[in-house]
C-alpha atoms as a PDB file:
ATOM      1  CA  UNK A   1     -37.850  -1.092  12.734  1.00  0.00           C
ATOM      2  CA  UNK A   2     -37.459  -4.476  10.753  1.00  0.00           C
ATOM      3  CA  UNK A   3     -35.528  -4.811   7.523  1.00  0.00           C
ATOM      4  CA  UNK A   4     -38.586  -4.644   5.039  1.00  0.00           C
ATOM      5  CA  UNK A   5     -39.877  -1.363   6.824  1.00  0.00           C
ATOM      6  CA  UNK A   6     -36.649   0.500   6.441  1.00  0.00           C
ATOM      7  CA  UNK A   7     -36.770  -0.304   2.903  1.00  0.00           C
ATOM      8  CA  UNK A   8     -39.778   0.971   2.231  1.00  0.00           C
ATOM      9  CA  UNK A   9     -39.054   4.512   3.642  1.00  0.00           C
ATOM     10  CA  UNK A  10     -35.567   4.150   2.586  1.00  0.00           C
ATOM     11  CA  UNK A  11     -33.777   4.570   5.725  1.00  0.00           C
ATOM     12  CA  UNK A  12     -30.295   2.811   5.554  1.00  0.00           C
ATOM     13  CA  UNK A  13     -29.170  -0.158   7.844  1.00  0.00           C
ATOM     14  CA  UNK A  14     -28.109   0.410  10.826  1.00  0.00           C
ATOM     15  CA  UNK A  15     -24.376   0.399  11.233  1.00  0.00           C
ATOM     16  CA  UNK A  16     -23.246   0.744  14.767  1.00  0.00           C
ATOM     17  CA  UNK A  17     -25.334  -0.126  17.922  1.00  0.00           C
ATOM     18  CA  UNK A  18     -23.771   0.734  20.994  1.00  0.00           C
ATOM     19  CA  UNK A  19     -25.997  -1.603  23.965  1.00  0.00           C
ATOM     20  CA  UNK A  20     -26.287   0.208  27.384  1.00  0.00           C
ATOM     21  CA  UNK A  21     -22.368   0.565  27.490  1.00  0.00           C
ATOM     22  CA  UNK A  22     -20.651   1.463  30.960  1.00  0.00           C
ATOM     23  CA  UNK A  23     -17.108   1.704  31.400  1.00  0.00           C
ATOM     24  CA  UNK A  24     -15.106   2.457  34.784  1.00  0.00           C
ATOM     25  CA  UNK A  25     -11.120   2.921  35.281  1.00  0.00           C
ATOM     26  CA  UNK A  26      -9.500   2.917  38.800  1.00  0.00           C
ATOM     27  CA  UNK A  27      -6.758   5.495  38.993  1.00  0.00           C
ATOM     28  CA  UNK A  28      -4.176   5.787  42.165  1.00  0.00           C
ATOM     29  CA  UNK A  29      -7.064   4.363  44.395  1.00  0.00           C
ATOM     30  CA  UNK A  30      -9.908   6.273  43.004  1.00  0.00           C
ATOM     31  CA  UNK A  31     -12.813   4.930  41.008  1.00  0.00           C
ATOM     32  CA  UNK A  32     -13.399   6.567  37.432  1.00  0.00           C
ATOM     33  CA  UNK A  33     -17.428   6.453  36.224  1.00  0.00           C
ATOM     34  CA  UNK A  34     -16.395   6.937  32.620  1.00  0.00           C
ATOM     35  CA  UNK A  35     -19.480   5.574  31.331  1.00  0.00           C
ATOM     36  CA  UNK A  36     -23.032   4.551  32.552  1.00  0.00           C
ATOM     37  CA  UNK A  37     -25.763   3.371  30.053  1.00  0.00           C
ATOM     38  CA  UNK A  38     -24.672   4.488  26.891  1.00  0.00           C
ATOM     39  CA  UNK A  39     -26.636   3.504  24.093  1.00  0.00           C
ATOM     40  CA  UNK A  40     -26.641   4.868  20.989  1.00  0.00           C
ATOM     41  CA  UNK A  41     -27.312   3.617  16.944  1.00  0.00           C
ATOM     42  CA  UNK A  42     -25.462   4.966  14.143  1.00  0.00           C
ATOM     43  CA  UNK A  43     -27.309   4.328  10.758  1.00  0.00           C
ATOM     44  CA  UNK A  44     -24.931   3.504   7.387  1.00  0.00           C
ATOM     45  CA  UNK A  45     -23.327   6.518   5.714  1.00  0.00           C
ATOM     46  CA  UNK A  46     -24.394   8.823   8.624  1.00  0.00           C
ATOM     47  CA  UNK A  47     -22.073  11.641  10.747  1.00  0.00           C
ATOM     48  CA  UNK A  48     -22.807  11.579  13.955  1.00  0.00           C
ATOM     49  CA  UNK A  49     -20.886  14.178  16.196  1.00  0.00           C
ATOM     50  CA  UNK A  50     -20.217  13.422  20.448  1.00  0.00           C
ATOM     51  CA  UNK A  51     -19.684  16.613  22.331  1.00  0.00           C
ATOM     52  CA  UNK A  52     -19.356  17.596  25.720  1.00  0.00           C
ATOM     53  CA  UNK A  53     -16.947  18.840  28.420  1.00  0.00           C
ATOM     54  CA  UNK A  54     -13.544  17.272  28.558  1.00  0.00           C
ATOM     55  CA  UNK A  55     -13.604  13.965  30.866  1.00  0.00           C
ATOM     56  CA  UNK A  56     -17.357  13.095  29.967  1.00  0.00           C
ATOM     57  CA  UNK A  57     -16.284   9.575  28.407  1.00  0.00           C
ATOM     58  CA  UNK A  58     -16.459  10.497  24.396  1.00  0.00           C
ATOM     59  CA  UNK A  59     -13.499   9.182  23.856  1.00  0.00           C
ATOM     60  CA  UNK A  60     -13.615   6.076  25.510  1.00  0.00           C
ATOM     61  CA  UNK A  61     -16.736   5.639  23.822  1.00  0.00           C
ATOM     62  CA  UNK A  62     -14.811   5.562  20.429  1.00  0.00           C
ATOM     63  CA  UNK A  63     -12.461   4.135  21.981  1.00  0.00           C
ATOM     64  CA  UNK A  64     -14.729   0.671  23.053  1.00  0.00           C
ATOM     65  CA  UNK A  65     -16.281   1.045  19.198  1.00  0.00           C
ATOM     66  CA  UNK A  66     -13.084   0.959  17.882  1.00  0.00           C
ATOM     67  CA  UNK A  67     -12.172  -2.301  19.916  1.00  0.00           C
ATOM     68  CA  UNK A  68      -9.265  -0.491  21.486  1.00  0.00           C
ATOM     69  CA  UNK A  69     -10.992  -0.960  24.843  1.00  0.00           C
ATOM     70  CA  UNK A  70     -13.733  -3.191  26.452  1.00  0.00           C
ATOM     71  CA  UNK A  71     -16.664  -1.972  28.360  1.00  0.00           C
ATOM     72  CA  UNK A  72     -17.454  -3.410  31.714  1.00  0.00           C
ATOM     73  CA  UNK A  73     -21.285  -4.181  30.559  1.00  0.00           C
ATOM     74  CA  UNK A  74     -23.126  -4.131  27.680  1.00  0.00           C
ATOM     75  CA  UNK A  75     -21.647  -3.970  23.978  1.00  0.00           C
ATOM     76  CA  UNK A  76     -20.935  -2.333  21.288  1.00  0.00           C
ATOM     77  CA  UNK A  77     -22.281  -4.218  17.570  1.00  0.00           C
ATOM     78  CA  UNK A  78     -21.041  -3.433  14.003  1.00  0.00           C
ATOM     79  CA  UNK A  79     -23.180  -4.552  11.293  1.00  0.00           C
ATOM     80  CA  UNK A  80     -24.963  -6.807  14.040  1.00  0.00           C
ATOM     81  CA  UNK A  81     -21.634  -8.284  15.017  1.00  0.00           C
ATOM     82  CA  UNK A  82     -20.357  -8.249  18.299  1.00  0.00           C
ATOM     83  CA  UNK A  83     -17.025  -5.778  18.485  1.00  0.00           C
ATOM     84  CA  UNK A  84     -14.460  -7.525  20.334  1.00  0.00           C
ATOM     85  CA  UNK A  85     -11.208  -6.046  19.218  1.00  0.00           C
ATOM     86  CA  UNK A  86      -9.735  -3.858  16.523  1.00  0.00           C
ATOM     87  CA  UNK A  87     -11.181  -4.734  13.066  1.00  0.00           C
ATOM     88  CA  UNK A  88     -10.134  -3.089   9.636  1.00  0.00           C
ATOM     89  CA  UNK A  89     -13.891  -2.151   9.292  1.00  0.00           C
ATOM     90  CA  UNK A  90     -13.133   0.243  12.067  1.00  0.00           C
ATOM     91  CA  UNK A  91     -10.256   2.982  11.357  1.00  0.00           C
ATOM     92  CA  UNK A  92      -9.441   5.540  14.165  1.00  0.00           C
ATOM     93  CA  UNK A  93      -8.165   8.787  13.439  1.00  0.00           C
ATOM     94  CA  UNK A  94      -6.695  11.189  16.434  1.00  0.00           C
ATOM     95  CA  UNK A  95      -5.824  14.314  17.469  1.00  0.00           C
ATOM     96  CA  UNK A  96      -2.170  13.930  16.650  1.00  0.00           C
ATOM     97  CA  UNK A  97      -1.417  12.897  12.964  1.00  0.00           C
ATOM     98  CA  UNK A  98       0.477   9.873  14.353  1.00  0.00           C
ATOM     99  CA  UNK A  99       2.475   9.901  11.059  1.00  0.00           C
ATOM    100  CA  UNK A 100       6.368   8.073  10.321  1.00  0.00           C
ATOM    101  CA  UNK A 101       8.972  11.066   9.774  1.00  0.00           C
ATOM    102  CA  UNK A 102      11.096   8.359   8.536  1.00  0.00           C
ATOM    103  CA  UNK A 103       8.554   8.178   5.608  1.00  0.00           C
ATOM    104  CA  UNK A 104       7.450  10.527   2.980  1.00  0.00           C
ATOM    105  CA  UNK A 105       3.714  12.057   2.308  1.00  0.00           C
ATOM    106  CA  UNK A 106       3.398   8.647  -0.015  1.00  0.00           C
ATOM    107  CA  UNK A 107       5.025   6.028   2.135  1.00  0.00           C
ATOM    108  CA  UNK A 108       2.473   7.512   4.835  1.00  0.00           C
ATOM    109  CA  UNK A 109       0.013   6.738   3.364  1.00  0.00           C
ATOM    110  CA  UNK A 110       0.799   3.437   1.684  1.00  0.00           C
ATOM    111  CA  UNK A 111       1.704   2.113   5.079  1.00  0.00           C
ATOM    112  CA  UNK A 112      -2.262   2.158   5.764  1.00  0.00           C
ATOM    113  CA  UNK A 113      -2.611   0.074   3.075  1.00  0.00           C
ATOM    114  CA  UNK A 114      -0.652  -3.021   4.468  1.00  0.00           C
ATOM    115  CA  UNK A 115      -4.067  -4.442   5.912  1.00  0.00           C
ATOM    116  CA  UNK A 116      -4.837  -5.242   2.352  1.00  0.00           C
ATOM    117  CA  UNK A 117      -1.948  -7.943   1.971  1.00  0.00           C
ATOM    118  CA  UNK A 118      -3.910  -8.854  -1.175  1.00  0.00           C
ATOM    119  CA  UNK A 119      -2.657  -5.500  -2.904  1.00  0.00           C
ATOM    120  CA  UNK A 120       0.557  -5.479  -4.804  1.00  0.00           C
ATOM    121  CA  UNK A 121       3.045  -2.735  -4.514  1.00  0.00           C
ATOM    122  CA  UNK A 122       1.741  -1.344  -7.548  1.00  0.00           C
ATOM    123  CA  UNK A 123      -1.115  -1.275  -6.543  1.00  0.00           C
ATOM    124  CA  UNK A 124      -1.230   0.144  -2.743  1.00  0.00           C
ATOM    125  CA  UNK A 125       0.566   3.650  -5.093  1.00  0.00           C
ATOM    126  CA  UNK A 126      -2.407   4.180  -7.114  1.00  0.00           C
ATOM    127  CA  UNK A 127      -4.871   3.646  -4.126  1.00  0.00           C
ATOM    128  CA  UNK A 128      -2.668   6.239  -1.788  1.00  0.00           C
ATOM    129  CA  UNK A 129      -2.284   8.484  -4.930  1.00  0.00           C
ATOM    130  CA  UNK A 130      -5.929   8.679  -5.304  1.00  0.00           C
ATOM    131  CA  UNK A 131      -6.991   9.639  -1.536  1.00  0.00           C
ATOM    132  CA  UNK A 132      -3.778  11.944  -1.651  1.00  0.00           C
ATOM    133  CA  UNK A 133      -5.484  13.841  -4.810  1.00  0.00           C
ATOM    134  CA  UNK A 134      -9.004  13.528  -2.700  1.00  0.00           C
ATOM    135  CA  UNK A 135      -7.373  15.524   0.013  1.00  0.00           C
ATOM    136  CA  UNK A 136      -6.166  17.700  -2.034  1.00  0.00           C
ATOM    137  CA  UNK A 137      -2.058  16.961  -1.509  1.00  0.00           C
ATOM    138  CA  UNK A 138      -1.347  15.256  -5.094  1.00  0.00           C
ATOM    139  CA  UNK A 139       1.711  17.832  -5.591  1.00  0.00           C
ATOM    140  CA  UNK A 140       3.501  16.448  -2.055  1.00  0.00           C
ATOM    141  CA  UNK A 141       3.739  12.743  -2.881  1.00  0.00           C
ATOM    142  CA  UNK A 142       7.200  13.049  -2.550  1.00  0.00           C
ATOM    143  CA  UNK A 143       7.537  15.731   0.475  1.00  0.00           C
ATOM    144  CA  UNK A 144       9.027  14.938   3.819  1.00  0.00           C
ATOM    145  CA  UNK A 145       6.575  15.186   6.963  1.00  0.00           C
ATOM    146  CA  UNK A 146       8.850  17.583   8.701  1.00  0.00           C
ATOM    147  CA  UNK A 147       8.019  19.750   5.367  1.00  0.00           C
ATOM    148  CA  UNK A 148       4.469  20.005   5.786  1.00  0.00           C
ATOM    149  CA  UNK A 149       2.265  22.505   8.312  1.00  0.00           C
ATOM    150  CA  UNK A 150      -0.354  21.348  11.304  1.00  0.00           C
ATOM    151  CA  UNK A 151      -3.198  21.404   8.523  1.00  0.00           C
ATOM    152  CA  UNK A 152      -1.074  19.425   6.067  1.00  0.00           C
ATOM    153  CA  UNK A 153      -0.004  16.903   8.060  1.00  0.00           C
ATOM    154  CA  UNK A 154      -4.044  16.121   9.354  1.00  0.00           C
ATOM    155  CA  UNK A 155      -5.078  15.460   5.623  1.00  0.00           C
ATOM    156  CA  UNK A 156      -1.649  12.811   5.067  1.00  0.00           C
ATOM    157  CA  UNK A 157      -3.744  11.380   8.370  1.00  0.00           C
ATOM    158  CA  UNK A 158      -6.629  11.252   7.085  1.00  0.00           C
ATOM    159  CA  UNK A 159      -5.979   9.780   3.199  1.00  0.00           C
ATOM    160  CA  UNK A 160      -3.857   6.961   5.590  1.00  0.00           C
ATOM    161  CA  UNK A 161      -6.922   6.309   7.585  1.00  0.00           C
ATOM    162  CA  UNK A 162      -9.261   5.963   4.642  1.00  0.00           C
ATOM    163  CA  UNK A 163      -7.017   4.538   2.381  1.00  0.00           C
ATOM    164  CA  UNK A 164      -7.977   0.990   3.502  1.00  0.00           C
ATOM    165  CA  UNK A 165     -11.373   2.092   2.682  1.00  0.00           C
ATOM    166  CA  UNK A 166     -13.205   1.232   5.969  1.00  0.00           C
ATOM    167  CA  UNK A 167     -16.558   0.650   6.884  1.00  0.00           C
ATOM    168  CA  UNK A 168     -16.138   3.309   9.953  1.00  0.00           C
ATOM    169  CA  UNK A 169     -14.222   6.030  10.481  1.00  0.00           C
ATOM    170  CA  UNK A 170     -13.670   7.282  13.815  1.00  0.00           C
ATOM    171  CA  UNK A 171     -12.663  10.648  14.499  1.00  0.00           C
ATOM    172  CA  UNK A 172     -11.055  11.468  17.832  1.00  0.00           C
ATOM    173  CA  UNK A 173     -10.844  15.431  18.038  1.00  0.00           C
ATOM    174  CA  UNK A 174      -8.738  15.654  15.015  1.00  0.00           C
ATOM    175  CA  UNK A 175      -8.384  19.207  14.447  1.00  0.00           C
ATOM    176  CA  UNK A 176      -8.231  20.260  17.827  1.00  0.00           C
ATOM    177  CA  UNK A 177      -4.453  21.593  17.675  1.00  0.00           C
ATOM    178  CA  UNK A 178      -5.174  23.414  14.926  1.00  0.00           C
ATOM    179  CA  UNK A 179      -5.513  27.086  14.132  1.00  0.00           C
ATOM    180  CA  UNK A 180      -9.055  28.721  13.139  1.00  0.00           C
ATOM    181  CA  UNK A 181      -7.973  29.349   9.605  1.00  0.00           C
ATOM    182  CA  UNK A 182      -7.108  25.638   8.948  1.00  0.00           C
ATOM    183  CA  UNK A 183      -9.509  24.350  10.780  1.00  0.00           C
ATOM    184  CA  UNK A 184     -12.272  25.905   8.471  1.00  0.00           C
ATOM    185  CA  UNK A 185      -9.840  24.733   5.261  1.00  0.00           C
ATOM    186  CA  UNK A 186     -10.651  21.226   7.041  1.00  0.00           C
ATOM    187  CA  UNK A 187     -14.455  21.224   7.918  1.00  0.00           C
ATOM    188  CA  UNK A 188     -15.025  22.119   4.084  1.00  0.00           C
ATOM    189  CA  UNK A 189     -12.724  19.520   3.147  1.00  0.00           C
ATOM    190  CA  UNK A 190     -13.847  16.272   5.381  1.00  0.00           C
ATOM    191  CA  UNK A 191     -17.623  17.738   4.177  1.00  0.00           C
ATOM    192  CA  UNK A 192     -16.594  17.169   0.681  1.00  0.00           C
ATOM    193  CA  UNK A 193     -15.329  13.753   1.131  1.00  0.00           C
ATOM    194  CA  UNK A 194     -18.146  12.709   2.940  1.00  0.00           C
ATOM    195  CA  UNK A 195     -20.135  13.628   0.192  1.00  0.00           C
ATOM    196  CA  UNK A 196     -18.007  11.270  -2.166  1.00  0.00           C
ATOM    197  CA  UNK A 197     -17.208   8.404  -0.028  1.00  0.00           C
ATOM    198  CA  UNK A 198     -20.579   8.885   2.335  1.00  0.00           C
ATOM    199  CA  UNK A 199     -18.272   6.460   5.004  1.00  0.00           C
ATOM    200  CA  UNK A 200     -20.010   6.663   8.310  1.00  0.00           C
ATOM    201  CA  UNK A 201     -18.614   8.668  10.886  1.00  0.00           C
ATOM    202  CA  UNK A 202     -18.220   9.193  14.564  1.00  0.00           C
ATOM    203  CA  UNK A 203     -16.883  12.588  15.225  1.00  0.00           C
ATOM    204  CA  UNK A 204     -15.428  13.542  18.860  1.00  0.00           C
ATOM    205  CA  UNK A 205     -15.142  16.809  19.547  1.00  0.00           C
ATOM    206  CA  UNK A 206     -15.633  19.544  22.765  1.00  0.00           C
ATOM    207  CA  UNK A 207     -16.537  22.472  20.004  1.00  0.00           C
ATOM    208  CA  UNK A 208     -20.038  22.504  19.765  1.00  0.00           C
ATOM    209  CA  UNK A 209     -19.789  25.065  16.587  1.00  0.00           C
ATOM    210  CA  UNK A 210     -17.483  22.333  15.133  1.00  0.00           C
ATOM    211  CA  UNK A 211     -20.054  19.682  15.760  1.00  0.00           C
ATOM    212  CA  UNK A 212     -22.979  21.172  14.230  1.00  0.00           C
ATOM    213  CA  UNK A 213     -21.241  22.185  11.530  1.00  0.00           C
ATOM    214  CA  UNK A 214     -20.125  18.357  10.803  1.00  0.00           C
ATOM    215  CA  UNK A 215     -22.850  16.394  12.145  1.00  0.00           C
ATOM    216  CA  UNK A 216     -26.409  14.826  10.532  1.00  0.00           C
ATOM    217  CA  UNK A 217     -26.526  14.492  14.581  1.00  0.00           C
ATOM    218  CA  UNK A 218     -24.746  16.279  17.591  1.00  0.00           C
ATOM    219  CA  UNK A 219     -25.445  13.757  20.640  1.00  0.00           C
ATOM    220  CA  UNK A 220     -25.047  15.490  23.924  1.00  0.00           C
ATOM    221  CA  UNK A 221     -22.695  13.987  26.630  1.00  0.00           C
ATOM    222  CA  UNK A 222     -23.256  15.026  30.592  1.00  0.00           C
ATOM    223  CA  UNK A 223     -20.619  15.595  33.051  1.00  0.00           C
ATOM    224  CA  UNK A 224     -19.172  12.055  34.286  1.00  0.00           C
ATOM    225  CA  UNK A 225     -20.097   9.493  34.469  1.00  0.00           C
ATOM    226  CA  UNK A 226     -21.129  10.105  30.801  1.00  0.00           C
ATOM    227  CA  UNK A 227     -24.461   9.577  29.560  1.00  0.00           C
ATOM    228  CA  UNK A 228     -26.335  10.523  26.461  1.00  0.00           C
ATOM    229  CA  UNK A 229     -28.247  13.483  27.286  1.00  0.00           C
ATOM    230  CA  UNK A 230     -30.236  14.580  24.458  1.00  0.00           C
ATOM    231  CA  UNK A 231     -30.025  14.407  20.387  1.00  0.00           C
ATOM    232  CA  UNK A 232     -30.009  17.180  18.086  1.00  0.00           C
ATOM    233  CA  UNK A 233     -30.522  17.020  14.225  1.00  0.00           C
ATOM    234  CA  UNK A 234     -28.973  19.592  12.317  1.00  0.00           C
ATOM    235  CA  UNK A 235     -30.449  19.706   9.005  1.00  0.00           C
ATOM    236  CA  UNK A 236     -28.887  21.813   7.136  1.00  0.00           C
ATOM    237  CA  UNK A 237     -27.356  21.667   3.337  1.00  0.00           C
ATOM    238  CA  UNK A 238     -23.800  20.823   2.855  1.00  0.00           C
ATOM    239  CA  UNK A 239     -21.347  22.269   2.337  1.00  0.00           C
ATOM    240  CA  UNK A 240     -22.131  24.355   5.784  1.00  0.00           C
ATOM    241  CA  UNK A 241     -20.260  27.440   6.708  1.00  0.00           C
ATOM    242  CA  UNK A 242     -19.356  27.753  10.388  1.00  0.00           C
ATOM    243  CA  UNK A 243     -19.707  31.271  10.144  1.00  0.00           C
ATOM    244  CA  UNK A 244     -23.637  30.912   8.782  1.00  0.00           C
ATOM    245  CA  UNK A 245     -26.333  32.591  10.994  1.00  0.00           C
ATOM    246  CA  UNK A 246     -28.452  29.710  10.363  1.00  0.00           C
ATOM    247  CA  UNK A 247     -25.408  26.967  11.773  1.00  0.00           C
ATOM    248  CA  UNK A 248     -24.983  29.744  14.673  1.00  0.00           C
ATOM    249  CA  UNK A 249     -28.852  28.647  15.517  1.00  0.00           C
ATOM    250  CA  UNK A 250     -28.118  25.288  15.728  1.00  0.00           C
ATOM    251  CA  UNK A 251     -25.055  26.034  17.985  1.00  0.00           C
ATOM    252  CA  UNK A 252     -26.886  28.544  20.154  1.00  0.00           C
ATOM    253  CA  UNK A 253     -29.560  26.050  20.998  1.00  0.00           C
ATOM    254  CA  UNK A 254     -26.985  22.898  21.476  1.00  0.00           C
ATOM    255  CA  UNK A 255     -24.872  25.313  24.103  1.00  0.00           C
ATOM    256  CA  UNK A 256     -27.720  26.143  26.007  1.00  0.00           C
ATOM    257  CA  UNK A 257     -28.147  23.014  26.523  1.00  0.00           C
ATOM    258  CA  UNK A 258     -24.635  22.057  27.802  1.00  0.00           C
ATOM    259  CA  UNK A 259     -24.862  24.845  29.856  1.00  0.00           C
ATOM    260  CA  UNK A 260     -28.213  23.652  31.468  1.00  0.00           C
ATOM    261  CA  UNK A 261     -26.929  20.188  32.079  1.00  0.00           C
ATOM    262  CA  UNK A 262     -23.439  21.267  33.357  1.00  0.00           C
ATOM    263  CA  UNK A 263     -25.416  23.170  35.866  1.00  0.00           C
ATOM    264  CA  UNK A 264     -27.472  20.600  36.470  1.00  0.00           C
ATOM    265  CA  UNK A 265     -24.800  18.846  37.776  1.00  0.00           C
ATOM    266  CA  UNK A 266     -22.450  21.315  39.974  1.00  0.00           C
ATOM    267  CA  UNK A 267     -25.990  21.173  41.961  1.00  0.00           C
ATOM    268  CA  UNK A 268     -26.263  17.392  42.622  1.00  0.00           C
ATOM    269  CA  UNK A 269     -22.333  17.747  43.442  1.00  0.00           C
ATOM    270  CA  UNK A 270     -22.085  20.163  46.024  1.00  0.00           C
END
């Protein structure tokens, strides 16, 4: 579709295009098929969900967009340019809030903000101040990390991550360690921000309930070596409960397809 054409039906530019990516690792003399033939494009503003079993290759999929690893062949382009490395258009969030206990809720946060050298001190406060309030911890500028629960400590990681105000945020199974209760707290909180900020987002995760509760698209990974199995759209308004009949739909048909595809392949392997 060329530029004039997707302005005319207003679809937005394409963001990420991931290029027939495959990716192996060699591990105490055996050969890891991580990836084969990924591709995959990830229009501007859009949050796009990878699910599968664990060891399918999602997250070495974010992993190679982020820049954090390079695939054996093909490539991985953001805004039409090559990714080589890391790039502060790219911000990865993960499954542990990675945060400084030597710092507080503030400093945390602030410390993102150092790849904008071009910010004073002054400055980098009001910008962490104002994601803190977006995430809803305004009253715990000042609290220690050690202070704060599981669900508390996610949303310090994830007002650090788009503090810098990124192109891309990439979301590596980031409330995985989390109970049910704050996990829900969380998928109506990262839906309201998206909302706002409408950053585009690639969303790991092995919950397929979690995905189509997040995602404009839940894309389908196979057993290894991962591959791209099918795409689902899940159209539904926002904000989504992930207790809704009508999300349970979406998740009912996504698992039966997982299931399919898992069996699919204890066949060809035994």
């Amino acid at each position: 579709m060329n530029e004039l054409h997707r302005e005319l039906v207003n679809v937005p530019p394409v963001k990420l295009t991931v290029e027939n990516v495959s990716k192996t690792f060699h591990v105490r003399r055996q050969t890891v098929r991580a990836l084969e033939n990924v591709s995959l494009t990830v229009q501007e503003g859009e949050f796009v969900c990878l699910v599968g079993p664990s060891g399918c290759g999602k997250t070495t999929l974010l992993n190679i967009i982020a820049g954090l690893e390079q695939p054996d062949s093909g490539r991985v382009l953001a805004d039409g340019v090559p990714v080589t490395g890391p790039g502060r258009d790219r911000m990865v969030m993960f499954q542990e809030s990675a945060l400084f206990p030597w710092l507080d809720v503030l400093g945390n946060v602030m410390f993102g903000l150092k790849l904008k050298p071009n910010l004073r001190h002054a400055e980098r406060r009001e910008v962490a101040k104002f994601y803190l309030q977006l995430v809803g911890l305004e009253k715990f500028v000042d609290a220690n990390i050690h202070e704060l629960s599981g669900g508390m400590k996610q949303r310090v990681a994830l007002a650090r991550s788009l503090a810098p105000n990124p192109s891309v945020l990439l979301m590596d199974e980031p409330f995985g360690a989390l109970d049910a209760l704050t996990r829900e707290q969380l998928y109506g909180d990262i839906q309201r921000i998206w909302e706002k900020r409408r950053k585009t987002i690639v969303f790991v995760t092995h919950n397929v309930r979690e995905a189509a509760c997040l995602g404009d698209r839940v894309m389908l990974f196979s057993p290894r070596p991962g591959r791209i199995r099918e795409e689902f759209r899940v159209e539904l308004p926002r904000p989504r409960d992930i207790n809704s009949v009508e999300l349970a739909k979406h998740t009912a048909e996504i698992t039966r397809a997982l299931k399919q595809h898992l069996s699919s392949a204890a066949e060809v392997a035994e």
